[in-house]
Protein backbone atom coordinates (compact mmCIF):
# COMPACT_ATOMS: atom_id res chain seq x y z
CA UNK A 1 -38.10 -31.95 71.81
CA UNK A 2 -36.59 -32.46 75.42
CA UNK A 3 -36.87 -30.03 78.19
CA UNK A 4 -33.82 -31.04 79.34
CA UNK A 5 -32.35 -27.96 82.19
CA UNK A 6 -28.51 -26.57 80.83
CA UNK A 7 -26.42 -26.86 84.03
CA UNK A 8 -24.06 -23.46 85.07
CA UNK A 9 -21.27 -25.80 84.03
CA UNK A 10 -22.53 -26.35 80.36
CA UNK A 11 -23.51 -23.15 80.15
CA UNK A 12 -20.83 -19.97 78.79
CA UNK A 13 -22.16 -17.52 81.79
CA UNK A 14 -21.05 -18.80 84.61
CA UNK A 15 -17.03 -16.83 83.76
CA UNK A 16 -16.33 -14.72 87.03
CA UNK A 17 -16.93 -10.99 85.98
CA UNK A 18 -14.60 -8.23 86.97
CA UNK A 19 -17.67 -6.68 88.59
CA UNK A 20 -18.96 -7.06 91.89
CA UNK A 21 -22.64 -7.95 91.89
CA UNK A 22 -23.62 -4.61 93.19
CA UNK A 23 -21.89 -3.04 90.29
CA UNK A 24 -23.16 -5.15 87.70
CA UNK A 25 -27.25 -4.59 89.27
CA UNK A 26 -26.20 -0.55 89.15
CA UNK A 27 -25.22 -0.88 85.57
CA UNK A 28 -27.79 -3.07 84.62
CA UNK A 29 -30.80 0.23 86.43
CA UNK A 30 -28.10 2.23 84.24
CA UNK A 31 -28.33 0.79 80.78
CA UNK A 32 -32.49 0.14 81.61
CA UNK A 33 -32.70 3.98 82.14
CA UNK A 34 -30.54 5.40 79.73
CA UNK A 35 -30.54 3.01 76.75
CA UNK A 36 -34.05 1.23 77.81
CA UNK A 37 -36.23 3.93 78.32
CA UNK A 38 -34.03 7.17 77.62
CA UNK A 39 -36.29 8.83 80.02
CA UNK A 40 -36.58 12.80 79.47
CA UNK A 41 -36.09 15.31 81.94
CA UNK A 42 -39.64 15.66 84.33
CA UNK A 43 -41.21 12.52 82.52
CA UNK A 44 -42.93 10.11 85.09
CA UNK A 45 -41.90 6.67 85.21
CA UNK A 46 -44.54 4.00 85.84
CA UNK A 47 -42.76 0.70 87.45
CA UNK A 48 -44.52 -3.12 87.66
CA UNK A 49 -42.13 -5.67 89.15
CA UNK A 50 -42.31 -8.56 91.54
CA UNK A 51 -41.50 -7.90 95.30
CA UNK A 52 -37.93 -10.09 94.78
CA UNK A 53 -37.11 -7.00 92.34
CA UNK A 54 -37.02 -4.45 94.73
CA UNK A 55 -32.86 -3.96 95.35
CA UNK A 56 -32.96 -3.43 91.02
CA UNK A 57 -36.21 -0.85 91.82
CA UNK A 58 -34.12 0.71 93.68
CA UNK A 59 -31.05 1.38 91.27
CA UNK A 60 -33.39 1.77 88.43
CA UNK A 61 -35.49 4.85 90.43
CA UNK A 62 -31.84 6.22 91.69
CA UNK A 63 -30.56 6.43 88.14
CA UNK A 64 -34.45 7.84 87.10
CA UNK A 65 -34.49 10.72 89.06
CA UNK A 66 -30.59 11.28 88.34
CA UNK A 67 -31.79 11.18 84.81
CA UNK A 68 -34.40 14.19 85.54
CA UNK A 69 -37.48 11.99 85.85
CA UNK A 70 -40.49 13.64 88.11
CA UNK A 71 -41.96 10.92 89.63
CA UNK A 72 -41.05 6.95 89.97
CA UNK A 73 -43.94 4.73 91.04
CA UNK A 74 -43.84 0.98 91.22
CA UNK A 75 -45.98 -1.39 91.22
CA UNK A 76 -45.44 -4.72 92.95
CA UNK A 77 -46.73 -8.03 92.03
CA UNK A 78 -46.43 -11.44 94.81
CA UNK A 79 -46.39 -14.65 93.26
CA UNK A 80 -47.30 -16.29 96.38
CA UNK A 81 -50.50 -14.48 96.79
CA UNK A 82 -51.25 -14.73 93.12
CA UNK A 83 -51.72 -18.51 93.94
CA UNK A 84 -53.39 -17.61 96.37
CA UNK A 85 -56.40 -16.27 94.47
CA UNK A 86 -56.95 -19.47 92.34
CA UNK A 87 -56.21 -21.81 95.70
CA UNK A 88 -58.67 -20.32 97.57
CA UNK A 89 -61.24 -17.05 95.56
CA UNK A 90 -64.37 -18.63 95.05
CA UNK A 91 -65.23 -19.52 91.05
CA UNK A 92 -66.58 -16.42 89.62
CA UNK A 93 -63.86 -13.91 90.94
CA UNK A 94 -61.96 -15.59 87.63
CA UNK A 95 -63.93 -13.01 85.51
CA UNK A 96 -63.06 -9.85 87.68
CA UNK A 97 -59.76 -7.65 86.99
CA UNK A 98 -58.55 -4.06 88.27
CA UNK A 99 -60.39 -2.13 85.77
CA UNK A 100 -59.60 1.14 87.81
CA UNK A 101 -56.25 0.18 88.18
CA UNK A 102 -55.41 -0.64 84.43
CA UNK A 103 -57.56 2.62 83.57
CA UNK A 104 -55.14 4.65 86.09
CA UNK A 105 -52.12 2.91 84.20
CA UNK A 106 -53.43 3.78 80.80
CA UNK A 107 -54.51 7.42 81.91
CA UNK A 108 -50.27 7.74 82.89
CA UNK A 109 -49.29 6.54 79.53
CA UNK A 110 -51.32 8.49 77.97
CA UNK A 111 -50.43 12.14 79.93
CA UNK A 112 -46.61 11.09 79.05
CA UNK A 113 -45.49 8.55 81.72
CA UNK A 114 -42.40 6.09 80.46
CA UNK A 115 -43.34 2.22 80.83
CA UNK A 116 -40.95 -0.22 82.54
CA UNK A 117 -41.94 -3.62 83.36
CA UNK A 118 -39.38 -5.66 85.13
CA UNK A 119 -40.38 -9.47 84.95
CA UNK A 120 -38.72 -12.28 87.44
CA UNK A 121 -41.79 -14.33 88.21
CA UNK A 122 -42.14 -17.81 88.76
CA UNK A 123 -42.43 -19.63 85.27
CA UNK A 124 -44.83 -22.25 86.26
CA UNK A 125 -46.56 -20.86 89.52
CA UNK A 126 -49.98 -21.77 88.27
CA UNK A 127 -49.07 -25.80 87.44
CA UNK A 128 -51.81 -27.70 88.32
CA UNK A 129 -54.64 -25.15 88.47
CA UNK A 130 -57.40 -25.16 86.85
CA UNK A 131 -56.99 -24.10 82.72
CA UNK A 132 -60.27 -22.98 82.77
CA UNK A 133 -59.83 -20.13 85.64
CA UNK A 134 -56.34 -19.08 84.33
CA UNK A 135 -58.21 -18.65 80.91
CA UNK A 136 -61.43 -16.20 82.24
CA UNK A 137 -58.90 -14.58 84.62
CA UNK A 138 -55.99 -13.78 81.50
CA UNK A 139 -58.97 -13.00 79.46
CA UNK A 140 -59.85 -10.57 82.01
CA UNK A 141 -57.11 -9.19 82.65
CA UNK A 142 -56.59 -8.67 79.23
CA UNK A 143 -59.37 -6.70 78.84
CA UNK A 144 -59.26 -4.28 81.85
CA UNK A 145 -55.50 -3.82 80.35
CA UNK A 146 -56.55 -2.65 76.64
CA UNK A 147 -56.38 0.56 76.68
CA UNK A 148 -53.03 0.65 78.14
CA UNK A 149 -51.46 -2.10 75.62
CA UNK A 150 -53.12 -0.09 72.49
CA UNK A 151 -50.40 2.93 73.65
CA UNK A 152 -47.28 0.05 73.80
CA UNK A 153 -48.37 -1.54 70.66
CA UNK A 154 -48.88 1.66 69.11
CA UNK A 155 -45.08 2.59 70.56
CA UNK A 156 -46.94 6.24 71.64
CA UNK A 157 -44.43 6.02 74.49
CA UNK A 158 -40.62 5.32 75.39
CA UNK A 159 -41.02 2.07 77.66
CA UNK A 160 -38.98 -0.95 78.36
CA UNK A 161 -38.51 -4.55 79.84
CA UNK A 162 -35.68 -5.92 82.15
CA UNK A 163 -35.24 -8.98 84.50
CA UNK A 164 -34.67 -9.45 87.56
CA UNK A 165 -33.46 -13.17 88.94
CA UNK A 166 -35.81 -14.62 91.79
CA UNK A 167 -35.28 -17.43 93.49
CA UNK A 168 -38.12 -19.13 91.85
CA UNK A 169 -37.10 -18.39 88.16
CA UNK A 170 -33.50 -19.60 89.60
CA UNK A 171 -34.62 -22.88 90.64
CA UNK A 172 -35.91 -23.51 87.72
CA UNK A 173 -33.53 -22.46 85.62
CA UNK A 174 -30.63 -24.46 87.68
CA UNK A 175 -32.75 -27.27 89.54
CA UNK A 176 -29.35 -29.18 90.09
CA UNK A 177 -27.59 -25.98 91.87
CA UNK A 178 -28.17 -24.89 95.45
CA UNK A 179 -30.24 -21.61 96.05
CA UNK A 180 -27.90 -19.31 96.26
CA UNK A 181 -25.30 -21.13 93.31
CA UNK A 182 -28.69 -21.13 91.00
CA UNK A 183 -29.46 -17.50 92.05
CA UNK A 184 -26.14 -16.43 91.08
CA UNK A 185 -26.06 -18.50 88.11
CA UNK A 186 -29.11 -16.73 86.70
CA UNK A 187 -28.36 -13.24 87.99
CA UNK A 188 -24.93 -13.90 85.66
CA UNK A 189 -27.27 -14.92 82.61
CA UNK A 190 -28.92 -11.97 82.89
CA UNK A 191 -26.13 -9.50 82.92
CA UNK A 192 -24.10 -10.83 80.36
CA UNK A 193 -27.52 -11.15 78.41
CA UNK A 194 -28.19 -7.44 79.07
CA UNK A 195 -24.87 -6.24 77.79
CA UNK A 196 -23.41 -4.78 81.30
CA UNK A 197 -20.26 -6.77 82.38
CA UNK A 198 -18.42 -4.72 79.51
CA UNK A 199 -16.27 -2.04 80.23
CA UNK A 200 -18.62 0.33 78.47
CA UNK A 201 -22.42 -0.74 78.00
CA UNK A 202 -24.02 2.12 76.81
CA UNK A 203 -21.15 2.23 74.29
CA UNK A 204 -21.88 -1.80 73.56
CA UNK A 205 -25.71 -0.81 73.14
CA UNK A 206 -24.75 1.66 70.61
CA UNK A 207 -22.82 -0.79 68.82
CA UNK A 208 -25.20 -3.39 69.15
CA UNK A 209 -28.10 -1.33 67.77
CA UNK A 210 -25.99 -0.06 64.88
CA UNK A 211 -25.98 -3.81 63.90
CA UNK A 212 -29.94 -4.96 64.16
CA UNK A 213 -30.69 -1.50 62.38
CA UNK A 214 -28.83 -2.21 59.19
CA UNK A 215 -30.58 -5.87 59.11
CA UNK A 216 -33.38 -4.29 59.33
CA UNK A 217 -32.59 -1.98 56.48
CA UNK A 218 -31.42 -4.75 54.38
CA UNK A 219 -34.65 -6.71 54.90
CA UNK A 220 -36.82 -2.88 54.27
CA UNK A 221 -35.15 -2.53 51.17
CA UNK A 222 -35.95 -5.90 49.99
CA UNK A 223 -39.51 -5.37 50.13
CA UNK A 224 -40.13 -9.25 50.35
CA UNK A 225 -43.92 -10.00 49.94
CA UNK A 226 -43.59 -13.15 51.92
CA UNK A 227 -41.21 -15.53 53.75
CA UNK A 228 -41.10 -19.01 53.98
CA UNK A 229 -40.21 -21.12 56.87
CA UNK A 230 -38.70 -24.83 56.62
CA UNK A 231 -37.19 -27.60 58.61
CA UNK A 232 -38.66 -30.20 61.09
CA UNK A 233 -42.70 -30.31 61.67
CA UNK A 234 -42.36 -26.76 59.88
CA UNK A 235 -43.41 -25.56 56.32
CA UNK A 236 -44.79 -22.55 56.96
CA UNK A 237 -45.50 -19.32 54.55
CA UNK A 238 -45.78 -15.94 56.01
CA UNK A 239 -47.16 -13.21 53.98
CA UNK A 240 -46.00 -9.90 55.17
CA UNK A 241 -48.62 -6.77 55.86
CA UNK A 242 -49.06 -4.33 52.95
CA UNK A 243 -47.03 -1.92 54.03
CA UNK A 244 -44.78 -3.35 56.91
CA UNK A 245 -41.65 -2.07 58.47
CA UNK A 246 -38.83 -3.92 59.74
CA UNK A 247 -37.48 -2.72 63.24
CA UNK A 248 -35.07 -3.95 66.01
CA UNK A 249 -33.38 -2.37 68.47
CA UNK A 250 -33.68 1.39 69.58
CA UNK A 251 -36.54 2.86 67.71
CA UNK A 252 -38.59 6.52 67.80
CA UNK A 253 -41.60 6.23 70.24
CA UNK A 254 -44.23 8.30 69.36
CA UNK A 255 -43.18 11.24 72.05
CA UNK A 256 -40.23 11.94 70.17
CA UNK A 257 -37.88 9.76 72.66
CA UNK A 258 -35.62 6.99 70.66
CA UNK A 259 -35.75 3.77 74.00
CA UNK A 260 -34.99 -0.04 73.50
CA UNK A 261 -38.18 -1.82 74.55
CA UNK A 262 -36.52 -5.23 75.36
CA UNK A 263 -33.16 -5.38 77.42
CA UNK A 264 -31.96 -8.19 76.40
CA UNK A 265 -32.99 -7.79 72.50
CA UNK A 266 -31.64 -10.01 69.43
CA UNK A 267 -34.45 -10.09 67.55
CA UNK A 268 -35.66 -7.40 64.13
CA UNK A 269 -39.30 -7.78 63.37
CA UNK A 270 -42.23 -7.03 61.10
CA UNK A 271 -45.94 -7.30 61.15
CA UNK A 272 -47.31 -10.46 59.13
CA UNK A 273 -50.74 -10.08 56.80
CA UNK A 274 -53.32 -11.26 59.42
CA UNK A 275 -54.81 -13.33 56.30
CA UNK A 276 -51.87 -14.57 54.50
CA UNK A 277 -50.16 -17.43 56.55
CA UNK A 278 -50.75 -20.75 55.38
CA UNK A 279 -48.72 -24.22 55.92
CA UNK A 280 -47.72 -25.95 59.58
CA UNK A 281 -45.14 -24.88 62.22
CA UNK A 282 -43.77 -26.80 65.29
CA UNK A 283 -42.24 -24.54 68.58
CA UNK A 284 -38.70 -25.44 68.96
CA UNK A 285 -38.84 -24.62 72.64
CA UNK A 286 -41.16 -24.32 75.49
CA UNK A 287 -43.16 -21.77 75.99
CA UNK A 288 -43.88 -20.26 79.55
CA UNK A 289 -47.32 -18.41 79.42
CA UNK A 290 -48.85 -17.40 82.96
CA UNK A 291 -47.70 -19.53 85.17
CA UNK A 292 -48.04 -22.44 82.45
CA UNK A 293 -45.84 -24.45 80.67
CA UNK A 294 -46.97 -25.14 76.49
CA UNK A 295 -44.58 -27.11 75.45
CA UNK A 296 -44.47 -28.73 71.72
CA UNK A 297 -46.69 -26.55 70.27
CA UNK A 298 -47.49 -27.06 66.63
CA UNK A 299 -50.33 -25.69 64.60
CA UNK A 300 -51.74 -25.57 61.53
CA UNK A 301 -52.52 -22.06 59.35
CA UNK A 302 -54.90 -21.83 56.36
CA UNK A 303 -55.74 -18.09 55.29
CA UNK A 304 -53.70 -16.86 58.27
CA UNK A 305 -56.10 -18.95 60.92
CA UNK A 306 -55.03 -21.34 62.98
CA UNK A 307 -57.74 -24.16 62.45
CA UNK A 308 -55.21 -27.28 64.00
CA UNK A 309 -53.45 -26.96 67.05
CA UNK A 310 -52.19 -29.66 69.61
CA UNK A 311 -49.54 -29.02 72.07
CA UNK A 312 -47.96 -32.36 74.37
CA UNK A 313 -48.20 -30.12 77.43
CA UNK A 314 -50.68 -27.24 77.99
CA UNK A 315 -52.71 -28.31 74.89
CA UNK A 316 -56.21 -26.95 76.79
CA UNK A 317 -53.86 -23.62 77.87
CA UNK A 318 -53.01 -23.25 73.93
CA UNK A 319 -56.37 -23.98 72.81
CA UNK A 320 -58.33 -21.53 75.57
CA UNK A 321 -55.39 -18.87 74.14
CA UNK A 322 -56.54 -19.28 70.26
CA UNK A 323 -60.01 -18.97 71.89
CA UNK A 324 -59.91 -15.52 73.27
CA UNK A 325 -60.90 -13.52 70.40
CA UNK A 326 -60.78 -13.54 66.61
CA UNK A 327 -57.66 -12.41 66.50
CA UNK A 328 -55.84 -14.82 68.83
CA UNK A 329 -55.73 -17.48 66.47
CA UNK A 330 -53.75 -15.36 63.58
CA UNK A 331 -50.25 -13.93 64.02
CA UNK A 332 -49.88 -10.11 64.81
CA UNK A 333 -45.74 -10.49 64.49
CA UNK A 334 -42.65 -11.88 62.85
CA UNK A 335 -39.61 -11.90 64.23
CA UNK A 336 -35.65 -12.91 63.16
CA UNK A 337 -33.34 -14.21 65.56
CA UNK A 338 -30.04 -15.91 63.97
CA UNK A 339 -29.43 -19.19 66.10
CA UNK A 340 -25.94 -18.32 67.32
CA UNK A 341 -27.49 -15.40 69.18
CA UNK A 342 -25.73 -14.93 72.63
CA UNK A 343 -28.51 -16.19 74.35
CA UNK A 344 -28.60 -19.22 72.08
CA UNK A 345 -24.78 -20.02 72.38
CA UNK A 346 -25.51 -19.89 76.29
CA UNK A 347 -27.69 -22.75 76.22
CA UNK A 348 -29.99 -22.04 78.82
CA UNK A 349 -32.94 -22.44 78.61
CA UNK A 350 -34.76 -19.18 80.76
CA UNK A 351 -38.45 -19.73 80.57
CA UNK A 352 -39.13 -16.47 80.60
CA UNK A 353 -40.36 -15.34 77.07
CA UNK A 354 -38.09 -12.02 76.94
CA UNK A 355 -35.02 -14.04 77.32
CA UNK A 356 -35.82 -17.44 75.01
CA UNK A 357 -37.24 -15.29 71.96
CA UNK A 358 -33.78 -13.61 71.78
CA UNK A 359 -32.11 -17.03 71.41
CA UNK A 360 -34.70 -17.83 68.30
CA UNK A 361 -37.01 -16.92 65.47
CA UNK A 362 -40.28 -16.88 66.82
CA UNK A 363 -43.94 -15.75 66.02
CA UNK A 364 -46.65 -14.01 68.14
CA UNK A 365 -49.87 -14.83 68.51
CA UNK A 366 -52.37 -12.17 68.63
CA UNK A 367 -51.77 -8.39 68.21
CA UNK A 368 -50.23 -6.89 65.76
CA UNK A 369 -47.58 -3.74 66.45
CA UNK A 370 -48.41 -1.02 64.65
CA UNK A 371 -45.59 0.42 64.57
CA UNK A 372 -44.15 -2.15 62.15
CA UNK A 373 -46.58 -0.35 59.51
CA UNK A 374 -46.09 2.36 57.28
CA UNK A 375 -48.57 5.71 56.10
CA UNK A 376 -51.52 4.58 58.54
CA UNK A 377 -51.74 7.83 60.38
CA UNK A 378 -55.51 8.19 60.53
CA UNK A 379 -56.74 4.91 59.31
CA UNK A 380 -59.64 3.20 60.92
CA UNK A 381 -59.28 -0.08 63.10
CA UNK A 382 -61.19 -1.69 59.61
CA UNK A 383 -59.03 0.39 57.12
CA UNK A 384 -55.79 -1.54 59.23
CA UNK A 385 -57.36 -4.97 59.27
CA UNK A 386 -57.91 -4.47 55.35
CA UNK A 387 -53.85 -3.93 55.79
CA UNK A 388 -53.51 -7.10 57.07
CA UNK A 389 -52.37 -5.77 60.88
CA UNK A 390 -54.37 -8.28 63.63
CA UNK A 391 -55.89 -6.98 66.29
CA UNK A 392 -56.51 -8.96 69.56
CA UNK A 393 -56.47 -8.97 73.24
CA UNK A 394 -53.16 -11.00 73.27
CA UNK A 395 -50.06 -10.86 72.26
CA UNK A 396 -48.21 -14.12 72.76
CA UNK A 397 -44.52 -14.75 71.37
CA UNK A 398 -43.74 -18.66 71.33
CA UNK A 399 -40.20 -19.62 69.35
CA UNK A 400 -40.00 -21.59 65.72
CA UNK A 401 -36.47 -20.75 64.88
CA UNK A 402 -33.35 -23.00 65.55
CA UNK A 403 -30.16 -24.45 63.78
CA UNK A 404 -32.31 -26.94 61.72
CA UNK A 405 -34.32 -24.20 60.13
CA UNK A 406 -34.41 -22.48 56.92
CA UNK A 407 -35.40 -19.39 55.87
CA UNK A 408 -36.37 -17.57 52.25
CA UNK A 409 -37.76 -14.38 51.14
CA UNK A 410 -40.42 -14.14 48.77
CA UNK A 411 -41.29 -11.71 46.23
CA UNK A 412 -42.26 -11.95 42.68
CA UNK A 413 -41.96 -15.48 42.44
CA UNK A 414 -38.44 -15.80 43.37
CA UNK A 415 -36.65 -16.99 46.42
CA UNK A 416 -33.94 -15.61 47.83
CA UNK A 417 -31.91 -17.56 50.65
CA UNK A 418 -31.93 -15.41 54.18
CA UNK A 419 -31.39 -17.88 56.81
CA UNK A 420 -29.55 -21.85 56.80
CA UNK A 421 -29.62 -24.02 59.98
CA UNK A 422 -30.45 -20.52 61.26
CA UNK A 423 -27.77 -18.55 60.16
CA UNK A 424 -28.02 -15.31 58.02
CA UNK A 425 -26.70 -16.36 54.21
CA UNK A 426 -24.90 -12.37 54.38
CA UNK A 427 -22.88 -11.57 56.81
């Protein structure tokens, strides 16, 4: 595949909106408040965004604490000093990570904080640094941060992910544009992504939601045991957890509160059998993971293990990845994305996972949600893995969906058509 960059032009977001840019970045803290997180009256609200983010901190704590929320506190993240470290820490400060900080994060989640994460950084800041650190530090990382991802997996709280555009991401994005034209481009991506240059978007969001929940009630009620995958450098079998649940869109968190985790979302999406994928699958776009770009990805399954995997960029990235635990080399989710998607029709490509898994069926390495599961209220990390959920220290989305794929259902030896060239067969 190319990694050819969509220019503004060729793209269908560049349309002048009726909305001033200060309106649009108020709606958009709006919607992320009241349709993202929902946040309940004196709940705390736990913040991690890059420094670029801060004017969309700002509308998103206003509209918090309008909302009845105790306490806002972000946390801010600087790409340039993340370099930093792996320019210049010496060699074994790649195996260190904020344990007291990711313990403090988890100890807020736990007592009832809400979760927003707010992503904008640079898609490949850490090109041309060493795989090997970028591995020990994510793996790291990914430990300190355990506790804390158990409670999102486990959807125990209301939490939620937005973007904010950075001049970085931008120039990326739009590398023919000027700054501020690529800036503006992106920041226009992201609204009409989000669902706020509508005269209503809480109302859209409703409407929206409405429509993943009753594919995902169509696809519970078929109780398929398996689906299959098929098109270019893909014939791949997915065998679905005993037990799954289909979601997308708003959903229950365990406090009570109903949230949308992802703003943008397209996607509904199940947990696979851990054990139970066999055949080969090719990525049908790039994925941006830490900094790095994997591009080309395609892999090999027997018995739900990855045991082939080559990649034409980032292969030693992608292979240090399958490497950081058992887990990491199986699948911990499934998810639908029809190709004609808004984010798909756009044609841009974001490289930022929460946007290019919305344009495109897509698989996660790594762990599994639990919340896609049914009746497992007390059952024992073993009891689950005898489920078929995955448990790992990563949870990596990379896309497999576009409008050469097909997709069938499988259950009791018959095949029922669900997807062609990546459309749903029912409407």
């Amino acid at each position: 595949m190319t990694d050819r960059m969509i220019t503004a032009k060729e793209s269908n977001v560049s349309a002048p909106s009726t909305f001033s840019h200060e309106q649009l970045l108020d709606r958009l803290g709006e919607v992320a408040v009241r349709v993202g997180l929902n946040i309940a009256p004196g709940q705390q609200l736990l913040i991690t965004a890059p420094l670029a983010a801060v004017p969309l901190v700002r509308r998103v704590t206003e509209h918090a604490y309008k909302a009845g929320a105790s306490l806002v506190t972000t946390l801010y993240a600087d790409d340039e000093t993340t370099l930093a470290r792996f320019i210049h820490a010496p060699d074994e400060a790649f195996d260190v990570a904020p344990t007291w900080l990711a313990d403090g994060m988890a100890r807020a989640f736990r007592e009832g904080a809400a979760r927003m994460a707010i992503t904008g950084a640079n898609p490949t800041l850490l090109k041309g640094q060493d795989p090997e650190r970028i591995s020990r530090a994510n793996r790291a990382n990914s430990k300190a941060n355990r506790p804390a991802m158990e409670i999102i997996t486990q959807f125990a709280v209301n939490w939620n992910i937005i973007a904010c555009a950075t001049p970085a991401w931008a120039a990326q994005v739009f590398p023919e544009l000027p700054a501020d034209e690529a800036l503006a481009a992106l920041w226009d991506g992201i609204f009409k992504a989000s669902r706020v240059d509508v005269a209503d978007p809480v109302a859209e969001w409703k409407a929206h939601n409405a429509r993943l929940h009753a594919r995902a009630k169509y696809m519970n009620d078929s109780r398929f045991e398996a689906l299959h995958f098929s098109g270019p450098g893909t014939d791949l079998t997915v065998g679905l957890a005993d037990g799954h649940l289909w979601a997308g869109g708003s959903e229950k968190s365990g406090n009570g509160i109903v949230c949308n985790p992802n703003i943008p979302t397209e996607e509904i999406f199940t947990t696979p059998h851990r054990s139970k994928v066999d055949g080969r699958v090719s990525s049908t776009k790039p994925l941006f993971h830490q900094g790095t770009l994997i591009d080309n990805i395609s892999v090999r399954f027997e018995n739900g293990k990855i045991v082939e995997a080559s990649a034409s960029h980032g292969e030693d990235v992608l292979k240090r990845i399958l490497s950081t635990d058992e887990g990491a080399a199986r699948i911990g989710e499934v998810a639908l994305v029809p190709h004609s998607s808004p984010i798909s029709a756009s044609k841009i490509l974001y490289r930022n996972t929460l946007f290019d898994e919305n344009a495109s069926s897509h698989i996660a390495l790594g762990q599994a949600y639990t919340k896609c599961m049914v009746d497992i209220e007390g059952l024992t990390p073993e009891e689950l893995l005898e489920r078929g959920v995955n448990d790992s220290l990563i949870h990596i989305d990379w896309m497999i969906g576009s409008d050469k794929i097909d997709l069938d259902g499988l259950k009791n030896g018959n095949r029922v058509p669900l997807m062609r060239a990546g459309e749903w067969v029912q409407a």
